[in-house]
PDB file of N, CA and C in Angstrom:
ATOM      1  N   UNK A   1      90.951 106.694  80.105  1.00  0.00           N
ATOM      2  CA  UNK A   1      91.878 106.524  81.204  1.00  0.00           C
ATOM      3  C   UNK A   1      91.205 106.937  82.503  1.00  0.00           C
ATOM      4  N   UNK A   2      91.195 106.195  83.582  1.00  0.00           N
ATOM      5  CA  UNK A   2      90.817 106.513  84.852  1.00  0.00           C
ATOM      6  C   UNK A   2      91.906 107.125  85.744  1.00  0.00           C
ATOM      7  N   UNK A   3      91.155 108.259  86.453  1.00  0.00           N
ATOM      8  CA  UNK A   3      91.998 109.038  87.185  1.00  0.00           C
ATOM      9  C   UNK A   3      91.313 108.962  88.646  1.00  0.00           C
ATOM     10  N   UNK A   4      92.496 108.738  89.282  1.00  0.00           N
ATOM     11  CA  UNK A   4      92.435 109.109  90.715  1.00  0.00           C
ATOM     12  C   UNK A   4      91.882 109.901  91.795  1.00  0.00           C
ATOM     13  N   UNK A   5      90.333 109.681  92.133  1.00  0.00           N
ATOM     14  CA  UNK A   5      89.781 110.891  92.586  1.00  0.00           C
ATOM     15  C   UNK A   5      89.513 110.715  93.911  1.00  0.00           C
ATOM     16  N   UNK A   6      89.589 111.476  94.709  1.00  0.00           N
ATOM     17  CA  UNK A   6      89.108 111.740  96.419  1.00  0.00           C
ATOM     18  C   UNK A   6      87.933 111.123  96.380  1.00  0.00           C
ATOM     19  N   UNK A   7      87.347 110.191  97.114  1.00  0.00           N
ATOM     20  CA  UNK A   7      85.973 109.742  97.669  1.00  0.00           C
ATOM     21  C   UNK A   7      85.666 108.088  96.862  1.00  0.00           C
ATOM     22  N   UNK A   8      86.720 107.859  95.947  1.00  0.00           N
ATOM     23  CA  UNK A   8      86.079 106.784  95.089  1.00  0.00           C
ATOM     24  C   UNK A   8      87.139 105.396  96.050  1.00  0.00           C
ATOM     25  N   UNK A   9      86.208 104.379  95.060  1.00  0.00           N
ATOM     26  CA  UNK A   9      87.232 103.588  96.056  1.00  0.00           C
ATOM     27  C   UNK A   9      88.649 102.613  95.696  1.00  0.00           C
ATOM     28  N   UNK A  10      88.717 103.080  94.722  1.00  0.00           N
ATOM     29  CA  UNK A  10      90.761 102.761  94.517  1.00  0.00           C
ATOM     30  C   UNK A  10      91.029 104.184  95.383  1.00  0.00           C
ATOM     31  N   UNK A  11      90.692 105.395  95.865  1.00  0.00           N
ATOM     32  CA  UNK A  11      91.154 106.107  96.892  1.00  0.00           C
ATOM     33  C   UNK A  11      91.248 105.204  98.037  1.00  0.00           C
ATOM     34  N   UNK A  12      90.269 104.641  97.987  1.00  0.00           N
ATOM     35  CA  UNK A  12      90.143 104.546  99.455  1.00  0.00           C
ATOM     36  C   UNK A  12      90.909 103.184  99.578  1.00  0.00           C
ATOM     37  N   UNK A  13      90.970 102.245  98.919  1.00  0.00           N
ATOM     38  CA  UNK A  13      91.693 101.392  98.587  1.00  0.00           C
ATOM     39  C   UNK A  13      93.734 101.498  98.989  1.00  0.00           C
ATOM     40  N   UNK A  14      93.921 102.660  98.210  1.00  0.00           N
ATOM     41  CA  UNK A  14      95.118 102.920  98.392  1.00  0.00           C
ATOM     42  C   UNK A  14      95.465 103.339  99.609  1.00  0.00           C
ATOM     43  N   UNK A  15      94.719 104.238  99.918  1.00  0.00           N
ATOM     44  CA  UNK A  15      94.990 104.616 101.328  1.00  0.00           C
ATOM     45  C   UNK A  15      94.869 103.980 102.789  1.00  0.00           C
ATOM     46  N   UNK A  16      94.013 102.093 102.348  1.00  0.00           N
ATOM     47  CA  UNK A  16      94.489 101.299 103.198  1.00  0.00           C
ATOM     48  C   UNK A  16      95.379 100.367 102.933  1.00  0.00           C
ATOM     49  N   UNK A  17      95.506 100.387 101.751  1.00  0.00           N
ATOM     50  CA  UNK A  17      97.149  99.618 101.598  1.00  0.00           C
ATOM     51  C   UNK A  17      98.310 100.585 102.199  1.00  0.00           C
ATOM     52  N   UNK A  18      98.237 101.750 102.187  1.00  0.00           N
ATOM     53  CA  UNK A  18      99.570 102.589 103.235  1.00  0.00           C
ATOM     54  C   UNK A  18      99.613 102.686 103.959  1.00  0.00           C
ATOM     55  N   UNK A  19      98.200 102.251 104.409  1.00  0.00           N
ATOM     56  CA  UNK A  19      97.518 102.567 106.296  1.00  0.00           C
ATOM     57  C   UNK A  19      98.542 100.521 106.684  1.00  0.00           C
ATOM     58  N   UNK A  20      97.976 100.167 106.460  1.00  0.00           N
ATOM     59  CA  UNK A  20      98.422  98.336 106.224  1.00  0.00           C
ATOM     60  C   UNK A  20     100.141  97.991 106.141  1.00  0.00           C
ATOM     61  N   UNK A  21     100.290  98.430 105.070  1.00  0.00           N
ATOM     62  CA  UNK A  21     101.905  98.472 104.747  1.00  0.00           C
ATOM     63  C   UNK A  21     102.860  99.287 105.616  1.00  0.00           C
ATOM     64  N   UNK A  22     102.357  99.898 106.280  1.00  0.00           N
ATOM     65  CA  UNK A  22     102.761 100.744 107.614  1.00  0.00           C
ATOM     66  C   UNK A  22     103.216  99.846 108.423  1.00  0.00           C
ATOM     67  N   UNK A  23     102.129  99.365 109.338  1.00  0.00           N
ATOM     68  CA  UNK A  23     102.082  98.780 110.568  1.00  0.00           C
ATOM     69  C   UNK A  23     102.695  97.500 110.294  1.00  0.00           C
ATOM     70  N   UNK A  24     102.578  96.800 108.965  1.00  0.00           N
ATOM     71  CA  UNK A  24     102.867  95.641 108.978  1.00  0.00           C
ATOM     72  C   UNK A  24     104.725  95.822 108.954  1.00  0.00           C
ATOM     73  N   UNK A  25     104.921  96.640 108.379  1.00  0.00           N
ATOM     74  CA  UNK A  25     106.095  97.115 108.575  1.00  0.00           C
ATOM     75  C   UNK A  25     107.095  97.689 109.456  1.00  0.00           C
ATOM     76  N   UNK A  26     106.455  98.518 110.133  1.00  0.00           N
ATOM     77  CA  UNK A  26     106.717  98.540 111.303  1.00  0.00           C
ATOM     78  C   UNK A  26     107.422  97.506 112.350  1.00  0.00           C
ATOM     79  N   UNK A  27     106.294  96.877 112.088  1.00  0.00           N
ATOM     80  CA  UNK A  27     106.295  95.251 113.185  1.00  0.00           C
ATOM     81  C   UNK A  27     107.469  94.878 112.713  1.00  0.00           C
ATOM     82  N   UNK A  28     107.520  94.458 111.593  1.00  0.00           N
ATOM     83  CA  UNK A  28     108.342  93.336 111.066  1.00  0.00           C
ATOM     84  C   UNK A  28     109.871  94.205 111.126  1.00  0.00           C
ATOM     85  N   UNK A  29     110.152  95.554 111.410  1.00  0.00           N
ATOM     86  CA  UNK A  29     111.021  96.053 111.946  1.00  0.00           C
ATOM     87  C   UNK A  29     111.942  95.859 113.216  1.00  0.00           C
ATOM     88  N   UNK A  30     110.651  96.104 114.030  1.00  0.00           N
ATOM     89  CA  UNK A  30     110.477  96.094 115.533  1.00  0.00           C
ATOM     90  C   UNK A  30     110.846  94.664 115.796  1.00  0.00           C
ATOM     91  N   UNK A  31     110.472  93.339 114.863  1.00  0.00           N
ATOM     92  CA  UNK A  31     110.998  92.082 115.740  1.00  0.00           C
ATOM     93  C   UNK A  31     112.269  92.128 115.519  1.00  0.00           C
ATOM     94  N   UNK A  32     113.027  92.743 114.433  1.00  0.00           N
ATOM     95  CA  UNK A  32     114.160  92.922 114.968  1.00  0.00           C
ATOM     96  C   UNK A  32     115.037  90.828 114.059  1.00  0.00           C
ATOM     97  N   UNK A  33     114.171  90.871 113.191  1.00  0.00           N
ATOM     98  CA  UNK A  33     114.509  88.987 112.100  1.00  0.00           C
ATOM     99  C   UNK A  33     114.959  89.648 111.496  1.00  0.00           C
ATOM    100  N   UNK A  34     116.176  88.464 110.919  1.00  0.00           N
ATOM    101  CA  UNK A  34     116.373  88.292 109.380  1.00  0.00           C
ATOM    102  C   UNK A  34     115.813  88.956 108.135  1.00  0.00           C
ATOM    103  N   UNK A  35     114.635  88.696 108.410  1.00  0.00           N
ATOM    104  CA  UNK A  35     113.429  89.286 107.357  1.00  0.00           C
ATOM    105  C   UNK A  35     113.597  90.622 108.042  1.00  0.00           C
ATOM    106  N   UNK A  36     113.797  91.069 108.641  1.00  0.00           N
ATOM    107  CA  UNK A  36     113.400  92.783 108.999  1.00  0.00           C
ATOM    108  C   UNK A  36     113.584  93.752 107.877  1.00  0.00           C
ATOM    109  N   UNK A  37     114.792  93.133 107.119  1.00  0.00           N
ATOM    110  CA  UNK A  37     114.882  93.919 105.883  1.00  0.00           C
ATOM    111  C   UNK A  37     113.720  94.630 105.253  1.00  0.00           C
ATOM    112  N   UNK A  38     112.865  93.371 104.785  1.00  0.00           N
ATOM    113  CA  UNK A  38     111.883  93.514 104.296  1.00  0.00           C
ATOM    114  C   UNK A  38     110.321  94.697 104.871  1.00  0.00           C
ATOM    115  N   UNK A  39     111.104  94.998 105.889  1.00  0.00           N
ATOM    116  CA  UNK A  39     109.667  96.140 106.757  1.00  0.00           C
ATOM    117  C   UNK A  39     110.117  97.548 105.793  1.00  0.00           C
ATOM    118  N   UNK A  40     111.377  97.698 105.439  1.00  0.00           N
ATOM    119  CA  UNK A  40     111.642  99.033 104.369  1.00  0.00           C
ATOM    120  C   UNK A  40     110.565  98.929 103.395  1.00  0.00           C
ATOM    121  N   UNK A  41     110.842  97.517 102.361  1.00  0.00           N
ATOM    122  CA  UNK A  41     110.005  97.591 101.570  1.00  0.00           C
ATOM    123  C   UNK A  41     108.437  97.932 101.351  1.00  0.00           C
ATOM    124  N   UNK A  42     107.729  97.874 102.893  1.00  0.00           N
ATOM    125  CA  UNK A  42     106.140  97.699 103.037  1.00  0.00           C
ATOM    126  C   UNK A  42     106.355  99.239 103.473  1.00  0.00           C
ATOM    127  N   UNK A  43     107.365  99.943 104.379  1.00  0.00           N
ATOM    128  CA  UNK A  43     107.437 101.139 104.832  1.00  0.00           C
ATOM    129  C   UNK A  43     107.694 101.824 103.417  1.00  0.00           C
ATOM    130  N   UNK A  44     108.402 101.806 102.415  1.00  0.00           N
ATOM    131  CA  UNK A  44     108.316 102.142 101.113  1.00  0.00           C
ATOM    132  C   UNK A  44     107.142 102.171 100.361  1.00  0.00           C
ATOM    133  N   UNK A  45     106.387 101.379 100.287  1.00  0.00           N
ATOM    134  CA  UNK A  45     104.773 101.210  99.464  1.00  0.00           C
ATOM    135  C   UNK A  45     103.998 101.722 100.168  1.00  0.00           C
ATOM    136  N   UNK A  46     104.152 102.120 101.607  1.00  0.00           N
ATOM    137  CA  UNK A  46     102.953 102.658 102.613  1.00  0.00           C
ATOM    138  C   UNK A  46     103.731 104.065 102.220  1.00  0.00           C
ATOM    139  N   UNK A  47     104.762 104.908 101.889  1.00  0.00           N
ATOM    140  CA  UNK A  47     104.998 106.238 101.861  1.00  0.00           C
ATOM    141  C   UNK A  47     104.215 106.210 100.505  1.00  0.00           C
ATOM    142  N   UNK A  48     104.994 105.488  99.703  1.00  0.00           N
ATOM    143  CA  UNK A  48     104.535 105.947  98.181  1.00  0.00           C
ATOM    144  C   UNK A  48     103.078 106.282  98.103  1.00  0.00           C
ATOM    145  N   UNK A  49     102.125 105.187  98.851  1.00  0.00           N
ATOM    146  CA  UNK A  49     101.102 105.388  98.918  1.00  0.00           C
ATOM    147  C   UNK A  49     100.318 106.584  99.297  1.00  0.00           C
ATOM    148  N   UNK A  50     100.910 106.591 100.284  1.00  0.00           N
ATOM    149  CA  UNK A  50     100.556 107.882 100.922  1.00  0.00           C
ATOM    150  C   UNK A  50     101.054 109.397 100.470  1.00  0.00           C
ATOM    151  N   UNK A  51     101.956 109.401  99.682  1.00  0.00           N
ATOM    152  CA  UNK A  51     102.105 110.283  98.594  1.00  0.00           C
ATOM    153  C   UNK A  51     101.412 110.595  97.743  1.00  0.00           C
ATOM    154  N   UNK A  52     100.879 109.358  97.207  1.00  0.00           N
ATOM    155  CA  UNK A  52     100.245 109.817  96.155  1.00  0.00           C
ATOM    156  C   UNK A  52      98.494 110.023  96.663  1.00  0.00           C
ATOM    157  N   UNK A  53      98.242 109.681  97.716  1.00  0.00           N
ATOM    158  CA  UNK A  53      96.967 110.334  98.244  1.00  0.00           C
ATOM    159  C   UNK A  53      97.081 111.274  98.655  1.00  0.00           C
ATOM    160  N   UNK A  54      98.267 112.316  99.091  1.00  0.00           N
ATOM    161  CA  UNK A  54      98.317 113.575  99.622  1.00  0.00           C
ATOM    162  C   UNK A  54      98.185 114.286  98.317  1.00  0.00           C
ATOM    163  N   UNK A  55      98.869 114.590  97.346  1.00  0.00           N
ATOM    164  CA  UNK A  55      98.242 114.845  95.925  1.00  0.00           C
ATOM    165  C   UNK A  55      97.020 114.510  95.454  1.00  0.00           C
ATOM    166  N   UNK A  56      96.604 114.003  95.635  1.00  0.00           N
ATOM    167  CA  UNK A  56      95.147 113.850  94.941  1.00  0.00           C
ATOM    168  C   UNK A  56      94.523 114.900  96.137  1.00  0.00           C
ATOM    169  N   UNK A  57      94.832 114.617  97.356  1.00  0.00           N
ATOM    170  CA  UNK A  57      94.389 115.314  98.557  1.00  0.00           C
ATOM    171  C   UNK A  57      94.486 116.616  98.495  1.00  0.00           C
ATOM    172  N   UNK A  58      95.495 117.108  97.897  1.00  0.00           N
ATOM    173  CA  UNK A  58      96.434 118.384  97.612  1.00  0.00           C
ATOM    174  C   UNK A  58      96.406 118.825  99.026  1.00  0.00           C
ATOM    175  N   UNK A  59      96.837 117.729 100.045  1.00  0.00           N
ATOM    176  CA  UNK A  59      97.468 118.134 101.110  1.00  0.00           C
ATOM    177  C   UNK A  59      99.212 118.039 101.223  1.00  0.00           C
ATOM    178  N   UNK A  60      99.880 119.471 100.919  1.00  0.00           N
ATOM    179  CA  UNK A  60     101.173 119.257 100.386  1.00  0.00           C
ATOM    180  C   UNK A  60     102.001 118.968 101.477  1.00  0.00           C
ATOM    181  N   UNK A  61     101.789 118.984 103.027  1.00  0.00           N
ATOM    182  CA  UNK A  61     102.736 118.523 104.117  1.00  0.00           C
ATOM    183  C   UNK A  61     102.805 117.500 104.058  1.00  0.00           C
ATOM    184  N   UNK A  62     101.697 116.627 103.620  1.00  0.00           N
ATOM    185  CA  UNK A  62     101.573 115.234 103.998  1.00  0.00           C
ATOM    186  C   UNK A  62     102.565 114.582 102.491  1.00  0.00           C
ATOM    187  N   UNK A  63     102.558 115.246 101.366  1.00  0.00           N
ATOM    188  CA  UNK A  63     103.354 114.554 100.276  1.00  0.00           C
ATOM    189  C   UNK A  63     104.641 114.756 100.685  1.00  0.00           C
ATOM    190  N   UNK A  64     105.068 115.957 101.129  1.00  0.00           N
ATOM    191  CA  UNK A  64     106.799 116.255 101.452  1.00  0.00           C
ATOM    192  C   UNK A  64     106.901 115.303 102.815  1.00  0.00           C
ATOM    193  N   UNK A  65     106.613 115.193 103.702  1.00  0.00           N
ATOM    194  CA  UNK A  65     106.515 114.589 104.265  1.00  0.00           C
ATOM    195  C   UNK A  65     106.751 113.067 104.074  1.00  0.00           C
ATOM    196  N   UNK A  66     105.750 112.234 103.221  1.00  0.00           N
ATOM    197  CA  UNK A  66     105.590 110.747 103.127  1.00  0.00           C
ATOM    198  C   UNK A  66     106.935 110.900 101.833  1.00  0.00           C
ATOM    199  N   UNK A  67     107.055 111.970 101.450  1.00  0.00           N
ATOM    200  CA  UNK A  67     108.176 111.991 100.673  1.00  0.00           C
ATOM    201  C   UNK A  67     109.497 111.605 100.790  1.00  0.00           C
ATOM    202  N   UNK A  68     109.961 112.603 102.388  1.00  0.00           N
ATOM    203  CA  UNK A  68     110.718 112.001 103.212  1.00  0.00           C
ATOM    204  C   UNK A  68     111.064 110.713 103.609  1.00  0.00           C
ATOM    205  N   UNK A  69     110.009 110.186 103.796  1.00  0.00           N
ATOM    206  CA  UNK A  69     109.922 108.905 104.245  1.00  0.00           C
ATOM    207  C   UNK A  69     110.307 107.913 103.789  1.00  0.00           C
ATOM    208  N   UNK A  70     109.723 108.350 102.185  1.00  0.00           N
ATOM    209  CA  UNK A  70     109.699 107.431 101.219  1.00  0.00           C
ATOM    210  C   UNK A  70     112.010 107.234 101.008  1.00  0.00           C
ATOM    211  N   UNK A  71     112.391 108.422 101.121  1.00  0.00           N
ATOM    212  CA  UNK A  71     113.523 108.940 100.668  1.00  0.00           C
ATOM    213  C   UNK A  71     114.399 107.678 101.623  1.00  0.00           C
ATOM    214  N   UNK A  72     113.862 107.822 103.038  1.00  0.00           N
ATOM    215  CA  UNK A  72     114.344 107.150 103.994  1.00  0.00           C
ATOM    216  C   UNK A  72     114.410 105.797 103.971  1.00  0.00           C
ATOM    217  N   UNK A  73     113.098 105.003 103.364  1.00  0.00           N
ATOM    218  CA  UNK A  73     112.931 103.873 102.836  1.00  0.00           C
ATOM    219  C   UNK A  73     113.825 103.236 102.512  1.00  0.00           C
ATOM    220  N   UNK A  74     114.312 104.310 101.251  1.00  0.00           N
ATOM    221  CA  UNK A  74     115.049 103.639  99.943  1.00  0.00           C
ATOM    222  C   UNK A  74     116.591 103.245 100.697  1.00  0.00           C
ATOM    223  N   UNK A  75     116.823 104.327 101.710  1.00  0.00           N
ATOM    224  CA  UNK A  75     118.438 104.028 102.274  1.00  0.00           C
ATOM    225  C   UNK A  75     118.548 103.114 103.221  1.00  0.00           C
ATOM    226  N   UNK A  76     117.192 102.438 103.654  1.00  0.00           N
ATOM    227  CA  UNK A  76     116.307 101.576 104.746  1.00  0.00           C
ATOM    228  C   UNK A  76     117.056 100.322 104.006  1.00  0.00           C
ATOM    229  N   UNK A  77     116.207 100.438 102.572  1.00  0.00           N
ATOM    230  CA  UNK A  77     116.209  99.060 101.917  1.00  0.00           C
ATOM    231  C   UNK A  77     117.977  99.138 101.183  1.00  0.00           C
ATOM    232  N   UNK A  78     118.871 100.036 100.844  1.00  0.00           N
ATOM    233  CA  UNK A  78     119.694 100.202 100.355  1.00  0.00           C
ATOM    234  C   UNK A  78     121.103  99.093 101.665  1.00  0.00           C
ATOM    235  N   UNK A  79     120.651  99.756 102.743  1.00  0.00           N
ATOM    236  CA  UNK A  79     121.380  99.164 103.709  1.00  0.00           C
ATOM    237  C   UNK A  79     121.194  97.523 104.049  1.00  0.00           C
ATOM    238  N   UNK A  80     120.214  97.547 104.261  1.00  0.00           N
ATOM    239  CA  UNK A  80     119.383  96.144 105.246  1.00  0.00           C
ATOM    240  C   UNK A  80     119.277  95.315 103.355  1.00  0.00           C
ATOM    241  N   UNK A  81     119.089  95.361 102.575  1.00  0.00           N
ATOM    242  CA  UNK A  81     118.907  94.545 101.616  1.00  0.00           C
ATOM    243  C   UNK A  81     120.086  94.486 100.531  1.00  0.00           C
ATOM    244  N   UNK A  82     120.577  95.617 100.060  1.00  0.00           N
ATOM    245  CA  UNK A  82     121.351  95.314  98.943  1.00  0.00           C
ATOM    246  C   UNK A  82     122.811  95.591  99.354  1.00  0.00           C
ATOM    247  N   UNK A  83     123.140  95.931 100.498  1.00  0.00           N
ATOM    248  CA  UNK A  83     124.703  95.848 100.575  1.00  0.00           C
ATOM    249  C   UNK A  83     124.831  95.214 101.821  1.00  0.00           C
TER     250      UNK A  83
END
């Protein structure tokens, strides 16, 4: 089984898919479409992401933190998508 380590590059990998799923999300917030819904979901995969690189990081502000976020996501996508 492969594990998740600082410096390799599914690290580094992941951590530009959250860097990515951010901004793209963001945006697609900010225009303010139809589709905007959908910026929770990329703002959701960019926390998760970034969660789980703060653990490997064992930088614990940054997991409670993207944790938050992630938390925020879900009521993001709860609102704007499923009700």
């Amino acid at each position: 089984m492969y594990t998740l380590q600082k410096g390799t590059m599914p690290f580094s990998v992941l951590k530009w898919v959250g860097t990515a799923t951010g901004v793209i999300g963001a945006f697609i917030l900010a225009l303010n479409l139809p589709l905007s819904g959908w910026g929770w979901v990329l703002f959701a995969t960019s926390s998760l992401c970034w969660t789980i690189a703060g653990m490997v990081m064992r930088d614990y502000s940054l997991v409670v933190l993207q944790s938050a976020f992630f938390i925020v996501d879900i009521v993001g996508i709860w609102r704007w998508l499923i009700i």
